[in-house]
Each structure stands twice: as C-alpha cells, then as structure tokens.
C-alpha atoms as a PDB file:
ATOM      1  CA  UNK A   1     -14.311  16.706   9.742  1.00  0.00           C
ATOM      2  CA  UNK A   2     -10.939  17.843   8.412  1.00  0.00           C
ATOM      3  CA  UNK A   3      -9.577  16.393   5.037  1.00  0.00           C
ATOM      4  CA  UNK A   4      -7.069  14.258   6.745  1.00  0.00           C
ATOM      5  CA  UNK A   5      -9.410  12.630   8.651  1.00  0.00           C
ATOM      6  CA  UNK A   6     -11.371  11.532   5.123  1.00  0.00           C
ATOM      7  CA  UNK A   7      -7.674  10.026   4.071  1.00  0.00           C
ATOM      8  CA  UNK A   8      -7.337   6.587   3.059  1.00  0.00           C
ATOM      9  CA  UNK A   9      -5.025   6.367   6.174  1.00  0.00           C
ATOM     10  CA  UNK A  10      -7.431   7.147   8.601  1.00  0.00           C
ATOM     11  CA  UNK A  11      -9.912   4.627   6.763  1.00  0.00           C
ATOM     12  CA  UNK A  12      -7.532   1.731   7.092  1.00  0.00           C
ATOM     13  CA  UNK A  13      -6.478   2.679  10.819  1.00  0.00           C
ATOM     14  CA  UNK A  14      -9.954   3.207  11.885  1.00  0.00           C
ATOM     15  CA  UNK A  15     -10.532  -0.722  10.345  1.00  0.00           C
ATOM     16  CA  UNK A  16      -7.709  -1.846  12.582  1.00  0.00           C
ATOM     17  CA  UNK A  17      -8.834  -0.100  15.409  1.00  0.00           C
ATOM     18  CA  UNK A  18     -11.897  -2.035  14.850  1.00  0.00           C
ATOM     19  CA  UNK A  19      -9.851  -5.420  14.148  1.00  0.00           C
ATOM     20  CA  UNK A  20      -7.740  -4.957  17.011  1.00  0.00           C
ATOM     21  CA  UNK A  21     -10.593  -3.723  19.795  1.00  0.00           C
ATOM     22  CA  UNK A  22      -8.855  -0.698  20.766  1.00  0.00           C
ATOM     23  CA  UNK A  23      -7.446   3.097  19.092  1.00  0.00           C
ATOM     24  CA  UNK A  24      -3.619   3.074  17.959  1.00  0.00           C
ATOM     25  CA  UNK A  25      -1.437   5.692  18.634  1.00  0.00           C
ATOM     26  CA  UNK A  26      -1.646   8.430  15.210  1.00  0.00           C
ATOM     27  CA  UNK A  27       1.741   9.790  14.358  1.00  0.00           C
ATOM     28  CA  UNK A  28       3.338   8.149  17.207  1.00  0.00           C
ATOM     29  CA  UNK A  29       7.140   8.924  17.618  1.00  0.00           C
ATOM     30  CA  UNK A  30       9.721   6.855  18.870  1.00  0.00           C
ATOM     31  CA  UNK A  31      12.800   8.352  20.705  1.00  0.00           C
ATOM     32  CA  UNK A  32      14.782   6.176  18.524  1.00  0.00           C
ATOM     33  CA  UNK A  33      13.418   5.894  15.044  1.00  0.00           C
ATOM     34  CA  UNK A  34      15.190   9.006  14.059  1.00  0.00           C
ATOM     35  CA  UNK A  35      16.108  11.277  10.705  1.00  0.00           C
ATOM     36  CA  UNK A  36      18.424  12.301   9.020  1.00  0.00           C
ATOM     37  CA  UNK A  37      20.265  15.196  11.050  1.00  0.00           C
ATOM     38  CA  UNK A  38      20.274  18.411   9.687  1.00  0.00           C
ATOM     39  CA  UNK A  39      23.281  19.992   8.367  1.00  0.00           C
ATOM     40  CA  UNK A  40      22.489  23.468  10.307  1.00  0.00           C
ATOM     41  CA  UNK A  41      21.118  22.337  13.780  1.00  0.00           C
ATOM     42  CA  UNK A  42      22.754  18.588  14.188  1.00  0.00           C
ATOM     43  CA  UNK A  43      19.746  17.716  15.492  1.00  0.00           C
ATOM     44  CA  UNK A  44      17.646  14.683  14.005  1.00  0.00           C
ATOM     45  CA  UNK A  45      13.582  14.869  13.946  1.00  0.00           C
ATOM     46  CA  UNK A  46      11.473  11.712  15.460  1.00  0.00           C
ATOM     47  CA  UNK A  47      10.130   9.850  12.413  1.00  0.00           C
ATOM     48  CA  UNK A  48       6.680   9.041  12.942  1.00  0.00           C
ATOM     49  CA  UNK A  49       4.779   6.212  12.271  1.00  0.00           C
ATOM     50  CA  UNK A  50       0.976   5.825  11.358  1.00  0.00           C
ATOM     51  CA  UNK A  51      -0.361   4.083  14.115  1.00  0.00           C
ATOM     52  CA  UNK A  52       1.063   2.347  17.538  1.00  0.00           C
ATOM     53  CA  UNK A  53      -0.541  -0.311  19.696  1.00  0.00           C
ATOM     54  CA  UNK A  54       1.684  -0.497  22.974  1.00  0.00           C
ATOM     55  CA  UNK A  55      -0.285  -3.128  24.436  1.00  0.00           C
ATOM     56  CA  UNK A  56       0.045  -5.303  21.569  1.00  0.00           C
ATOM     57  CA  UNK A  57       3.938  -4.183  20.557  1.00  0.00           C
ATOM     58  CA  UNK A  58       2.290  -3.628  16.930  1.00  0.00           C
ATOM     59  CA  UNK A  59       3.070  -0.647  14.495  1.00  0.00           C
ATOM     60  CA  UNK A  60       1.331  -0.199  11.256  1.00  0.00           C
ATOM     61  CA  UNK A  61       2.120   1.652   8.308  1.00  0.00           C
ATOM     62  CA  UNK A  62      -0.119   2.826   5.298  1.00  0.00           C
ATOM     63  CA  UNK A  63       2.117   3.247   2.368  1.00  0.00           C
ATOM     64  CA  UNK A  64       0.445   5.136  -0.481  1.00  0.00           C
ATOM     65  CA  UNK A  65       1.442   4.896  -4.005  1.00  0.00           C
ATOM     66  CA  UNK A  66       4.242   7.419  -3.387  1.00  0.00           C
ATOM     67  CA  UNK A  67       5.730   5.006  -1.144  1.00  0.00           C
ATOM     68  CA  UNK A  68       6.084   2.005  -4.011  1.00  0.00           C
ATOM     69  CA  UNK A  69       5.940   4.209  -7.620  1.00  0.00           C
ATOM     70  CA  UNK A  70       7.631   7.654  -8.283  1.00  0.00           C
ATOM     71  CA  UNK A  71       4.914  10.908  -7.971  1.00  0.00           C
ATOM     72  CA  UNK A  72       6.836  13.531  -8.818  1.00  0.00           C
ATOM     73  CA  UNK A  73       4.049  15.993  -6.986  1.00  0.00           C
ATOM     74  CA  UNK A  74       5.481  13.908  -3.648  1.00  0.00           C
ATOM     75  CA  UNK A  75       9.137  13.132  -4.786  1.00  0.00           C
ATOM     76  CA  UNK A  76       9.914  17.024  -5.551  1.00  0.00           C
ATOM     77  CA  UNK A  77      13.127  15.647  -7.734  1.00  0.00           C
ATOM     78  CA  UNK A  78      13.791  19.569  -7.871  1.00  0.00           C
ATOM     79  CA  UNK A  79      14.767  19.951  -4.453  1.00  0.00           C
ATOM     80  CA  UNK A  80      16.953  18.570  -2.141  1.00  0.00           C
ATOM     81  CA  UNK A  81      16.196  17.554   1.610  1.00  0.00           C
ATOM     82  CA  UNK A  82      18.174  17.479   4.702  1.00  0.00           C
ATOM     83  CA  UNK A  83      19.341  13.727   3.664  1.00  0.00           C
ATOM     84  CA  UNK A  84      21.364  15.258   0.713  1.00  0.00           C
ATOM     85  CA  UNK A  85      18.522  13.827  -1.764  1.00  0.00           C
ATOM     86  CA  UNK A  86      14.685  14.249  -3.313  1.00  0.00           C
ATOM     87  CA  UNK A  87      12.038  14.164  -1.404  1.00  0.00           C
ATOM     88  CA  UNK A  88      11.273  10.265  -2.795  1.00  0.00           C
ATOM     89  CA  UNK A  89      14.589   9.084  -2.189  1.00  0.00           C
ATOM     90  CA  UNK A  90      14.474  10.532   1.323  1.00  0.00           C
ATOM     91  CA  UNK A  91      10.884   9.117   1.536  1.00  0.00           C
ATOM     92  CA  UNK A  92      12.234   5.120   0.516  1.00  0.00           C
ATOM     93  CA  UNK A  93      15.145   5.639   3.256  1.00  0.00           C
ATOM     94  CA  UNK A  94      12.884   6.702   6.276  1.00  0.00           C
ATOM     95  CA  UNK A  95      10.918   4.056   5.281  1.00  0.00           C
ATOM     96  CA  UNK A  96      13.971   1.513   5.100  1.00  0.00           C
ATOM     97  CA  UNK A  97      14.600   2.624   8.243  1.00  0.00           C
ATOM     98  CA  UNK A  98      11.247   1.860  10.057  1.00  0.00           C
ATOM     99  CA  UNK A  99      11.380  -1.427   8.503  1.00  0.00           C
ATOM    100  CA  UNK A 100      14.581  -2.093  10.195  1.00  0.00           C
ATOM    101  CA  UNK A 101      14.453  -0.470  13.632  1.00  0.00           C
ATOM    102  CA  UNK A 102      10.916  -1.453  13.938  1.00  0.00           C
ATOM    103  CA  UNK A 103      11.246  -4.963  14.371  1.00  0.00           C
ATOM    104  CA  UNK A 104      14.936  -4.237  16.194  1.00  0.00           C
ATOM    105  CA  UNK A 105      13.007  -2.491  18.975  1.00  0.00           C
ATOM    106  CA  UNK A 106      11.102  -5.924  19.629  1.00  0.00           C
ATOM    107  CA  UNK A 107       7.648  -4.506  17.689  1.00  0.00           C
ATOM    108  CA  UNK A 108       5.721  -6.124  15.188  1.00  0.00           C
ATOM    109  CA  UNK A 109       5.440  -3.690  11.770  1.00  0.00           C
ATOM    110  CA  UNK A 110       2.574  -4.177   9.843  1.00  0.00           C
ATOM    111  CA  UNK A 111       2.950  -2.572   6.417  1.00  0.00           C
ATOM    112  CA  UNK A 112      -0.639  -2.546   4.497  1.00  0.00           C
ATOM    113  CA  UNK A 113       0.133  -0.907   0.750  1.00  0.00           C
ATOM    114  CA  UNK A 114      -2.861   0.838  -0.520  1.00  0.00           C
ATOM    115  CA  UNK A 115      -2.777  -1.606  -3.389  1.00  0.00           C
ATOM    116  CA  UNK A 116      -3.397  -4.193  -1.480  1.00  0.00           C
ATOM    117  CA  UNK A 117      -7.049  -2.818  -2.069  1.00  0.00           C
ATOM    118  CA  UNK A 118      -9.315  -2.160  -4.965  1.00  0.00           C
ATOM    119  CA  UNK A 119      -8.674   1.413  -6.083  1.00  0.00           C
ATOM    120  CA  UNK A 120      -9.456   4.014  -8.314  1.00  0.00           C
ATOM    121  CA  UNK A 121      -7.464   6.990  -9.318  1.00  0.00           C
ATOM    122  CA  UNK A 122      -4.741   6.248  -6.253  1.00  0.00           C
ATOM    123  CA  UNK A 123      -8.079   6.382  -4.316  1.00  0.00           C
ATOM    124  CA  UNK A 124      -9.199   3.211  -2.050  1.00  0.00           C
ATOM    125  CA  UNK A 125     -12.934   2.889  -3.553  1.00  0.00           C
ATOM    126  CA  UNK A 126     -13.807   1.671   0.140  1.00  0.00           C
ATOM    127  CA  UNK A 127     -15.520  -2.077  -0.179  1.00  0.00           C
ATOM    128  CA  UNK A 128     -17.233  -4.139   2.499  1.00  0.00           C
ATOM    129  CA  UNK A 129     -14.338  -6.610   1.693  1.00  0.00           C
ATOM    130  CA  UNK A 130     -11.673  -3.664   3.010  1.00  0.00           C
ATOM    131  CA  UNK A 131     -11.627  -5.134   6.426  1.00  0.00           C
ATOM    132  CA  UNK A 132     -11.157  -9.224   5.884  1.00  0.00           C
ATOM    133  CA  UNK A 133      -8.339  -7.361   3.623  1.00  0.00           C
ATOM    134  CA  UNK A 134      -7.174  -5.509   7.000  1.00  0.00           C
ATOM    135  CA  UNK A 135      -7.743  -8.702   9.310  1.00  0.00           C
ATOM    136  CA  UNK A 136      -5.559 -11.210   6.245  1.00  0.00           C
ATOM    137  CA  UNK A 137      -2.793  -8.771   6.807  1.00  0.00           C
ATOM    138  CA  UNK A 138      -2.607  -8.063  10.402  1.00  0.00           C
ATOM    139  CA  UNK A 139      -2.768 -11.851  10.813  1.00  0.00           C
ATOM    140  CA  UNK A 140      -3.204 -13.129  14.632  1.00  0.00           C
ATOM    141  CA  UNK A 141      -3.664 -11.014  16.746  1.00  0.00           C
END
C-alpha cells in the first residue's frame, strides 16, 4: 500500500465512500476549475479536487492544516509560483476558487477540515466516532 493511500485523505474519503454507498472520483478535474496560467506557456492546469460523486453532484475537499494555518514546509515563502506568489498564498486562492466555482457549476462542495477531528501531531488519531463526524458534515444525502 503506497503512503498516500495511508493519508488522512484517503481515510476520510474512504468514510464517505462508505456514507455515501458508492467510490468518488480521486483527483477529479473539472474542465473549468482552472489555475493560474503560466507566464511561459499561457496555458492554465485543471485544479483538482479530492473526491467527485457525479451521481450525487457532490465534491468534497479534505483541507489539512496547511490549508487553515501557515506551514512553512508547504507554503515555501522562498519561492514564487506561477500565480506571482508563495506556495500558501497560491494554495488559499485555488482554494477560494473551488469554493466559488464549485457551487457556480450547480455542485454541492463539502469541505471537511482535518480539525474537525481529534488529532495528534497534524495527524487524525482515527476514532470510531470519525464517521458520525463524516455523516454530521455531509448532512443529507
């Protein structure tokens, strides 16, 4: 099994898979959730998102600590991106962006934060309460 797979993502999709009665999309992309273009080729990359239910028009997003807190491992304030700023100010926009064109695109976002759960050392600690967690936050379905 490969490290990503052990990732707190994966361990909150897999509970919504679960919720939900079916497997979401991983790293879906969208024709029209798009980056920044780059300044060399014009051309924008396809943002993607964590996980996409098509037959329920439902997106959901994980968003670790370096989504909500600045990690300067993550935010690499030394370097500059195709957006014109760091890494974690890049990382905010794309994620301003999802929250907008999400819901514009007639799909229901989902954002679960990662401390929405107990944790320990920015690591879920992986209760038996995770999924009414999962299921409180998805809400109907």
């Amino acid at each position: 099994m490969t490290e990503r797979a052990l990732s707190d993502e994966h361990y909150v999709l897999d509970i919504c898979d679960r919720i939900l009665g079916s497997a979401g999309k991983r790293q879906h992309r969208f024709d029209w959730l798009l980056g920044d273009p780059s300044p060399v080729s014009g051309r924008s990359t396809r943002l993607p998102v964590d996980a996409y239910w098509p037959a329920l028009g439902l997106v959901v997003e994980l968003r670790e600590s370096q989504h909500y807190e600045a990690t300067p491992f993550f935010d690499k304030p030394d370097r500059m991106t195709v957006s014109g700023v760091h890494r974690g100010e890049q990382r905010r926009k794309y994620d301003e962006r999802r929250d907008v064109d999400i819901p514009a695109h007639g799909l229901r976002l989902v954002v679960i934060r990662t401390d929405d759960f107990p944790m320990k050392r920015r690591r879920l600690l992986r209760e038996e309460g995770d999924e009414s967690v999962v299921r409180r936050l998805l809400g109907p379905v």
